[in-house]
Protein backbone atom coordinates (compact mmCIF):
# COMPACT_ATOMS: atom_id res chain seq x y z
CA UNK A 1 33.22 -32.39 -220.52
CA UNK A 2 31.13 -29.17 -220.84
CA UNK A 3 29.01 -30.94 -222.99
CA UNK A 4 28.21 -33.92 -220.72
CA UNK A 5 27.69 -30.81 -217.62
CA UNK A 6 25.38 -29.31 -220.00
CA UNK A 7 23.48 -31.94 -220.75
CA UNK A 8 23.39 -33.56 -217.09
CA UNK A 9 22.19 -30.00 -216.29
CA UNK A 10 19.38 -30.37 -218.05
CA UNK A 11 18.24 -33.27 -217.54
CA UNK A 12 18.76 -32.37 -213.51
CA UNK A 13 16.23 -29.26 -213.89
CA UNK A 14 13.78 -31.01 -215.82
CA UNK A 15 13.83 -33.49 -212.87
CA UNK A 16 14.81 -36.59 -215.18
CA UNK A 17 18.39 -37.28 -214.08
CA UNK A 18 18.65 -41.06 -211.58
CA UNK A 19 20.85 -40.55 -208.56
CA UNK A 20 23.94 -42.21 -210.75
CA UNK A 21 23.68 -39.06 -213.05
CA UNK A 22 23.41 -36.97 -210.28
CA UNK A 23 26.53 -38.27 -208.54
CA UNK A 24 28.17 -38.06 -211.92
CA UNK A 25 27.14 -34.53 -212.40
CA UNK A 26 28.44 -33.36 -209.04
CA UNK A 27 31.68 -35.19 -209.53
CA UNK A 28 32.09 -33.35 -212.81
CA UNK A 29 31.21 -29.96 -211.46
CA UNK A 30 34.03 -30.22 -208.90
CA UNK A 31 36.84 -30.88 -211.33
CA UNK A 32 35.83 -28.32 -213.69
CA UNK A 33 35.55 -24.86 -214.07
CA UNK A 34 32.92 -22.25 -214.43
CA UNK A 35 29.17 -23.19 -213.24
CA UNK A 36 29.51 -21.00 -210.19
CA UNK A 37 26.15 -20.37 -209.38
CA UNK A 38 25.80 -24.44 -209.78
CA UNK A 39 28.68 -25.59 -207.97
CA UNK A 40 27.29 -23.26 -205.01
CA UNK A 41 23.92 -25.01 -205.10
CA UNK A 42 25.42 -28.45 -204.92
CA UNK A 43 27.74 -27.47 -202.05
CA UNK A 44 24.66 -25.92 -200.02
CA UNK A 45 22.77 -28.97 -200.97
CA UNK A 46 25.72 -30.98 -199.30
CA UNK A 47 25.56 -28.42 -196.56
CA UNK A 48 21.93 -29.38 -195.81
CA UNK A 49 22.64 -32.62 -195.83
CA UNK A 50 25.46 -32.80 -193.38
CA UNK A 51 23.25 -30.74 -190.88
CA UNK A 52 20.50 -33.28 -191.21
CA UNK A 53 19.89 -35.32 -188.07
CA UNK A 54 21.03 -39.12 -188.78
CA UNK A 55 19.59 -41.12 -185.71
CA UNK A 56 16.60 -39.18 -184.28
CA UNK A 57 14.77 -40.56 -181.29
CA UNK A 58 12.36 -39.63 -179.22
CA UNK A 59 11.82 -40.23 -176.14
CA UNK A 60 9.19 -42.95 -174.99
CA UNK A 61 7.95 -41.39 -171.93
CA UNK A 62 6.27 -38.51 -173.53
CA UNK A 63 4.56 -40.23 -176.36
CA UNK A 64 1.22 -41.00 -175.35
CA UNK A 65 0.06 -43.96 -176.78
CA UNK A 66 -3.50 -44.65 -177.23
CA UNK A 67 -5.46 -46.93 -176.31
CA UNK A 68 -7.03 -49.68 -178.43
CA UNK A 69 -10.18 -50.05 -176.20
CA UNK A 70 -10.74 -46.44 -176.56
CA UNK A 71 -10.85 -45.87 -179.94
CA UNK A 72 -12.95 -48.63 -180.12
CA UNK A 73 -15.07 -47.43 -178.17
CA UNK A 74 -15.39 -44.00 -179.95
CA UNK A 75 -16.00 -45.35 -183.43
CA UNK A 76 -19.03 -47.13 -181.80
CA UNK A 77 -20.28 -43.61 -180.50
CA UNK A 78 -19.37 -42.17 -183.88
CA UNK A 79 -21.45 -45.15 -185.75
CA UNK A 80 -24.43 -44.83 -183.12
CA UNK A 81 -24.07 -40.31 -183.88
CA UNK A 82 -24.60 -41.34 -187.13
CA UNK A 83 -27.10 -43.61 -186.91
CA UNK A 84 -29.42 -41.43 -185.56
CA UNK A 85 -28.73 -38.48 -187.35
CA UNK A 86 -29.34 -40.05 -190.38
CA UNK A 87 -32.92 -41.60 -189.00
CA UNK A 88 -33.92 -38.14 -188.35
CA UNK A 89 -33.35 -36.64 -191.65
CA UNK A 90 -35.12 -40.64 -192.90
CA UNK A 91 -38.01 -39.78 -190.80
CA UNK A 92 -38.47 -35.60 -191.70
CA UNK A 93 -37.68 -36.95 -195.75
CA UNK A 94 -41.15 -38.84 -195.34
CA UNK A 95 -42.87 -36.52 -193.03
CA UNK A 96 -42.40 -33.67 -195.95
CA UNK A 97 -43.40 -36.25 -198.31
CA UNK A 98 -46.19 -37.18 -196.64
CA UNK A 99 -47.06 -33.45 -196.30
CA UNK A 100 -46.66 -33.01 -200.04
CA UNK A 101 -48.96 -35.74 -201.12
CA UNK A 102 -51.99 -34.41 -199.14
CA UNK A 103 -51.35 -31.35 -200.51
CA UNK A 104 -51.75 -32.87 -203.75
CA UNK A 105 -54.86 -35.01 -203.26
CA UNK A 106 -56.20 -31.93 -201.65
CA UNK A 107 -55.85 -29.92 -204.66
CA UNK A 108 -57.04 -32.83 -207.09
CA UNK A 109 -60.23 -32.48 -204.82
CA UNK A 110 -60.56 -28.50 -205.01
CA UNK A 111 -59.81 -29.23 -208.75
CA UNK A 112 -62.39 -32.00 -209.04
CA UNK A 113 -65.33 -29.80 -207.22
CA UNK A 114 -64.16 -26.87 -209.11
CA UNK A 115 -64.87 -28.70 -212.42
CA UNK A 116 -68.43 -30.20 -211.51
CA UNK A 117 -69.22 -26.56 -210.18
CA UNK A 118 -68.14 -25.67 -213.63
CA UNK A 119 -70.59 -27.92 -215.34
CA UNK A 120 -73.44 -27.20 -213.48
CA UNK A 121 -73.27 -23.49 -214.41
CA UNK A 122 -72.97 -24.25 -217.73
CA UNK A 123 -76.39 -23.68 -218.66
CA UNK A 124 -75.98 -20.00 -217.26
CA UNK A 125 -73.59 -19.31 -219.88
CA UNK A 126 -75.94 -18.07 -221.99
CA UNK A 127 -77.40 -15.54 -219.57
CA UNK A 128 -73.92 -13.35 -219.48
CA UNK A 129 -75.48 -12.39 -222.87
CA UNK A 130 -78.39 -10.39 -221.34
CA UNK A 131 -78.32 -6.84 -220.58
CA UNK A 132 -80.73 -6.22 -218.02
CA UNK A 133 -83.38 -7.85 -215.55
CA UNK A 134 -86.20 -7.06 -217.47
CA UNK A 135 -84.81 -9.28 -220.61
CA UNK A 136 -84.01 -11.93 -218.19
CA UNK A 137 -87.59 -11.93 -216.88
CA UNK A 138 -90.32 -10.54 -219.02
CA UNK A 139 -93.58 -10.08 -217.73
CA UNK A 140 -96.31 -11.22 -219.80
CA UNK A 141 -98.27 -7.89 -219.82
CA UNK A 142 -101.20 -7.74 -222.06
CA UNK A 143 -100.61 -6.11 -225.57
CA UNK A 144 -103.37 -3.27 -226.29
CA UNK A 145 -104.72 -3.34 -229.77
């Protein structure tokens, strides 16, 4: 009979046991001895019970009971809220992309004009290797001989 407690134990704290084995369990616990601390937790679990309300009601007078039309009523408010809320952030989504493809074509231009600017100094490249003025332009003085 220990056994069978022992085992039904178990099973009970590893949550496992059907309501049969509980019953069982309990019925076993009563007509033996030892399991103190057990048998106490069953009888304050009985305890509980018993104190448990069986037929609770509540009054209908003070339940307020709403109202189909208005809930209908504030889902359409809550659908229109969200409408627009989510046209705004639509609309400012574009603006800023808008915004970030001038800025682009405006730099493809800077970088365009910066490139033929580029080119057309190209033939002064070979002036940065020139020390002074006076190499750059020579006068044609006469030689004396």
């Amino acid at each position: 009979m220990k056994e069978r407690i022992k085992e039904l134990l178990d099973k009970y704290w590893d949550a496992e046991t059907t309501l049969e084995e509980e019953k069982e369990l309990r019925d076993l616990l009563r007509n033996s001895e030892g399991f103190e601390q057990e048998k106490s937790l069953f009888k304050a679990l009985e305890n509980f019970q018993a104190e448990e309300p069986q037929h609770l009601t509540l009054p209908d007078s003070k339940l307020r009971k709403l109202n189909p039309r208005w809930i209908s009523w504030a889902a359409s408010v809550a659908i229109l809220v969200g409408s627009f809320w989510s046209w705004r952030v639509y609309e400012q989504k574009q603006a800023e992309k808008e915004a970030y493809e001038e800025v682009m074509e405006a730099l493809a231009l800077i970088q365009t004009n910066l490139s033929k600017g580029q080119e057309q100094m190209e033939p002064l490249k070979d002036l940065k290797y020139l020390n002074t003025t006076n190499q750059l332009f020579q006068l044609n003085k006469p030689t004396k001989q």
